[in-house]
Protein backbone atom coordinates (compact mmCIF):
# COMPACT_ATOMS: atom_id res chain seq x y z
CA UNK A 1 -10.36 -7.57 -6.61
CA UNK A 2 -6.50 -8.21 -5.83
CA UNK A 3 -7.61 -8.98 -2.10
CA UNK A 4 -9.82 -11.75 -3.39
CA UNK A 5 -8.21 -12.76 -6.24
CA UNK A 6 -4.34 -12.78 -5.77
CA UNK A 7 -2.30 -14.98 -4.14
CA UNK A 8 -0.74 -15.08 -0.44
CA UNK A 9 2.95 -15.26 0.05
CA UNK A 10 4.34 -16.62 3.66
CA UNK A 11 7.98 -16.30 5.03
CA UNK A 12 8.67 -14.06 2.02
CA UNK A 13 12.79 -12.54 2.79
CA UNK A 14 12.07 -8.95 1.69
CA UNK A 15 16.08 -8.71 1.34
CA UNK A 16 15.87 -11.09 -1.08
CA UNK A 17 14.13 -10.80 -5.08
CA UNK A 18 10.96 -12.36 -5.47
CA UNK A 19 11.39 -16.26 -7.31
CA UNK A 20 11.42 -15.94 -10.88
CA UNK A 21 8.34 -18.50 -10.73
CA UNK A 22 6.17 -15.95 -8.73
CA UNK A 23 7.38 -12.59 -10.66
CA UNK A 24 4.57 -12.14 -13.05
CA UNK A 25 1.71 -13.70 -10.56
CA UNK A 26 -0.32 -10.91 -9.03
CA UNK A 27 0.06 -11.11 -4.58
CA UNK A 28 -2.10 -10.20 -2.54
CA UNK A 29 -1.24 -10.57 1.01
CA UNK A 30 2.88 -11.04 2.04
CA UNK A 31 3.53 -12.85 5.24
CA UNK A 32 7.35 -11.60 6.14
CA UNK A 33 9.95 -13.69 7.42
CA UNK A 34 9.80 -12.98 11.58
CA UNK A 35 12.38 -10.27 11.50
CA UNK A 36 11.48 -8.34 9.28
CA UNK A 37 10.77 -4.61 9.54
CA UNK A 38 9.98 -1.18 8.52
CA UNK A 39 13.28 0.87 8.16
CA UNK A 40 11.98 3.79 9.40
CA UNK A 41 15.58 5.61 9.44
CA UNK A 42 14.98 5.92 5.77
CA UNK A 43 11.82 7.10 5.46
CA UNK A 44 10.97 9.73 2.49
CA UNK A 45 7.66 11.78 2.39
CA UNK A 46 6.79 13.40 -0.68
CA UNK A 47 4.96 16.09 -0.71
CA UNK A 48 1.82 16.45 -3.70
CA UNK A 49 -1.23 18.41 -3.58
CA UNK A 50 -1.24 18.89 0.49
CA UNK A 51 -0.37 15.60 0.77
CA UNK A 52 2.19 13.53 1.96
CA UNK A 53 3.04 10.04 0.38
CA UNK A 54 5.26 7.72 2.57
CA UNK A 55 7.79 5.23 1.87
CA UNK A 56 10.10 3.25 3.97
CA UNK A 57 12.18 0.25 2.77
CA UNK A 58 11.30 -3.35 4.09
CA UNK A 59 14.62 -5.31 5.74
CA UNK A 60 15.89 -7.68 7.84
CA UNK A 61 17.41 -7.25 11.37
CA UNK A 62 21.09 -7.96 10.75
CA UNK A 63 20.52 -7.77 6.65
CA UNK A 64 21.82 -4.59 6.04
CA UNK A 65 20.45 -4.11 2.14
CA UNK A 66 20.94 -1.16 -0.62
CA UNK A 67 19.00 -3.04 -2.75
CA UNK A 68 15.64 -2.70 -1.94
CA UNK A 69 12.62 -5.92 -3.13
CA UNK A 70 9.91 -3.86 -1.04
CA UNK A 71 8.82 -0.62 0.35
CA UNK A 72 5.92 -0.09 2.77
CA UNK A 73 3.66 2.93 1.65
CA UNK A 74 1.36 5.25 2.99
CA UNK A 75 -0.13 8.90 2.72
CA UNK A 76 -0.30 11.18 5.37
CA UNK A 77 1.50 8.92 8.01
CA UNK A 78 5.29 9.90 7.97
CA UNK A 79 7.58 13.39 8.33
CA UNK A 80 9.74 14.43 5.29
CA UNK A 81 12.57 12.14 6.56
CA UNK A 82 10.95 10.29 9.24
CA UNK A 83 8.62 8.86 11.65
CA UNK A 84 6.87 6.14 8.93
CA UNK A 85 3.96 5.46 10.97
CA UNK A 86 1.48 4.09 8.10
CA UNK A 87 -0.79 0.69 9.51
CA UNK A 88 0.23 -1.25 11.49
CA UNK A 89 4.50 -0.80 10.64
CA UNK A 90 5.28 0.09 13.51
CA UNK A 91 3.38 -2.38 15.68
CA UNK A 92 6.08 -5.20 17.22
CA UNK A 93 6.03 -8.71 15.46
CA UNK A 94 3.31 -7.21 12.60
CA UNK A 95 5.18 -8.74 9.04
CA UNK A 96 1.69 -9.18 7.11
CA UNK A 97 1.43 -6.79 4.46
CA UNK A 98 -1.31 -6.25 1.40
CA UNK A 99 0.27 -5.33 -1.81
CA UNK A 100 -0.51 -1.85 -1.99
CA UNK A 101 -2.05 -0.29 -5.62
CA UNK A 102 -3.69 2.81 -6.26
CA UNK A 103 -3.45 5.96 -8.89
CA UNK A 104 -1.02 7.56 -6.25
CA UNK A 105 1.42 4.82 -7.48
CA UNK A 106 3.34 7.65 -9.55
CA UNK A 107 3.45 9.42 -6.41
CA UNK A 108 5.44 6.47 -4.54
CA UNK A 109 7.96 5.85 -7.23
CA UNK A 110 9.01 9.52 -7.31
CA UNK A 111 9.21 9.11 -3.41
CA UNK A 112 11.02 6.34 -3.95
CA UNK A 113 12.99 8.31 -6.76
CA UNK A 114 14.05 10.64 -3.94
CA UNK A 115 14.83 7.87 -1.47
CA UNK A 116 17.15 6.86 -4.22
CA UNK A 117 19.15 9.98 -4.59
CA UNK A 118 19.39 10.27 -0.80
CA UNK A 119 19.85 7.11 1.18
CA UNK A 120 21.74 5.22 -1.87
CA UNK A 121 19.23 2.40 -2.05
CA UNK A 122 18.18 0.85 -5.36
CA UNK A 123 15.20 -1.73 -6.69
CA UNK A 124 16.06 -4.67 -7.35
CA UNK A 125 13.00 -4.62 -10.47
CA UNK A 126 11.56 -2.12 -13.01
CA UNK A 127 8.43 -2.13 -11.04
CA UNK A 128 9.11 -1.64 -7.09
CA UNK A 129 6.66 -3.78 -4.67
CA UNK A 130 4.38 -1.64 -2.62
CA UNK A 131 2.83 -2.77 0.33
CA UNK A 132 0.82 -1.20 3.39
CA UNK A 133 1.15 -3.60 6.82
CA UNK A 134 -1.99 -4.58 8.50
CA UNK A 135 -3.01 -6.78 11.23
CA UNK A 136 -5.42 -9.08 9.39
CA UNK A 137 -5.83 -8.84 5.86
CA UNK A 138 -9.64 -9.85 5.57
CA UNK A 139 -10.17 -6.71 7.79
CA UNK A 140 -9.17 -4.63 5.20
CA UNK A 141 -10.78 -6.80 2.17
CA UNK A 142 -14.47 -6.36 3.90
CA UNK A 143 -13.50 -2.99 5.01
CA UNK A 144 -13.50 -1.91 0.97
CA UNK A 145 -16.19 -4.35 0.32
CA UNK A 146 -18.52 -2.04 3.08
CA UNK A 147 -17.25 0.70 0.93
CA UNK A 148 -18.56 -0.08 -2.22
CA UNK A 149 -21.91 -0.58 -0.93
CA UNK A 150 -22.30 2.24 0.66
CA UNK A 151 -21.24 4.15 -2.16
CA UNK A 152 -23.94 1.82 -4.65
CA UNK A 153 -26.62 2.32 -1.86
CA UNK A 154 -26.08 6.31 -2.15
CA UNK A 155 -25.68 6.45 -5.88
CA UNK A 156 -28.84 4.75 -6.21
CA UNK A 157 -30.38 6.53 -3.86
CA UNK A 158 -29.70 9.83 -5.21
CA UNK A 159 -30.84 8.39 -8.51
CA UNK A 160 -34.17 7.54 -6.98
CA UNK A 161 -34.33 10.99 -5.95
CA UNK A 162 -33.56 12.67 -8.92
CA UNK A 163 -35.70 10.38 -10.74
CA UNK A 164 -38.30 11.35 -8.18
CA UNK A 165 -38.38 15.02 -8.89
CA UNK A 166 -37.75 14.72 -12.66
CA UNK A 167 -41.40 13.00 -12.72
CA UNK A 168 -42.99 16.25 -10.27
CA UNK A 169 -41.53 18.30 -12.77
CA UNK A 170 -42.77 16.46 -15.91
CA UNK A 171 -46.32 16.24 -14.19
CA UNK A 172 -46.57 20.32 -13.76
């Protein structure tokens, strides 16, 4: 729904906060400013439930920043303190980035939490922007959109089928 329905943001300076015009509006896809990057030197991987969630601040070449607008995310992509290798971060030139939501959100802040406590680096709002880097957004919008009909296709499939043998049962 965000994909579709929120807004895309070009040449946004992740070492800078987001205009107080565009705070409440809900992104969707964030072009960076060319040099951006992923500062993989601070990368923190939290462990939870055999996982590993990822998070790396976004900066600037030559914008050395504490205070930290955005953070790339990912699970299962990074070491405890290094080696953020979630989409397409790592990739030279890539600065396109979908905002990044999902019920592991708890689990980012606390990375985040821990990034904190280590590195020194603060948010710059309550709510800390999370985004995952991809080469082309509408990739990943028709990649979920594939999802959910495969999963409606199977749930109604296995309906029919249960259905199916409810009635052979019924008819006995």
């Amino acid at each position: 729904h965000q994909l579709q329905h929120g807004y895309n943001f070009s040449e946004i300076d992740p070492s800078e906060s987001i205009p107080r015009e565009y705070a409440d509006v809900e992104a969707a896809v964030v072009s960076f400013a060319a040099d951006t990057f992923v500062d993989d030197l601070r990368t923190v991987g939290f462990i939870s439930d055999g996982s590993i969630y990822c998070v790396a601040p976004v900066a600037r070449h030559g914008v050395p920043s504490d205070n930290i607008v955005f953070w790339a995310v990912g699970i299962d992509c990074c070491e405890s303190r290094w080696n953020f290798d979630c989409g397409t971060s790592r990739a030279l030139g890539s600065t396109t980035a979908v905002v990044y939501t999902s019920e592991a959100d708890p689990l980012f802040r606390r990375a985040i939490d821990v990034s904190s406590s280590i590195y020194g680096t603060t948010n710059s709002s309550e709510r800390p922007h999370l985004v995952r880097f991809v080469n082309d957004p509408d990739s990943v919008e028709a990649f979920w959109l594939r999802e959910a009909l495969c999963i409606t296709v199977f749930a109604l499939l296995l309906h029919l089928l249960w259905t199916f043998f409810l009635v052979l049962g019924v008819d006995r």
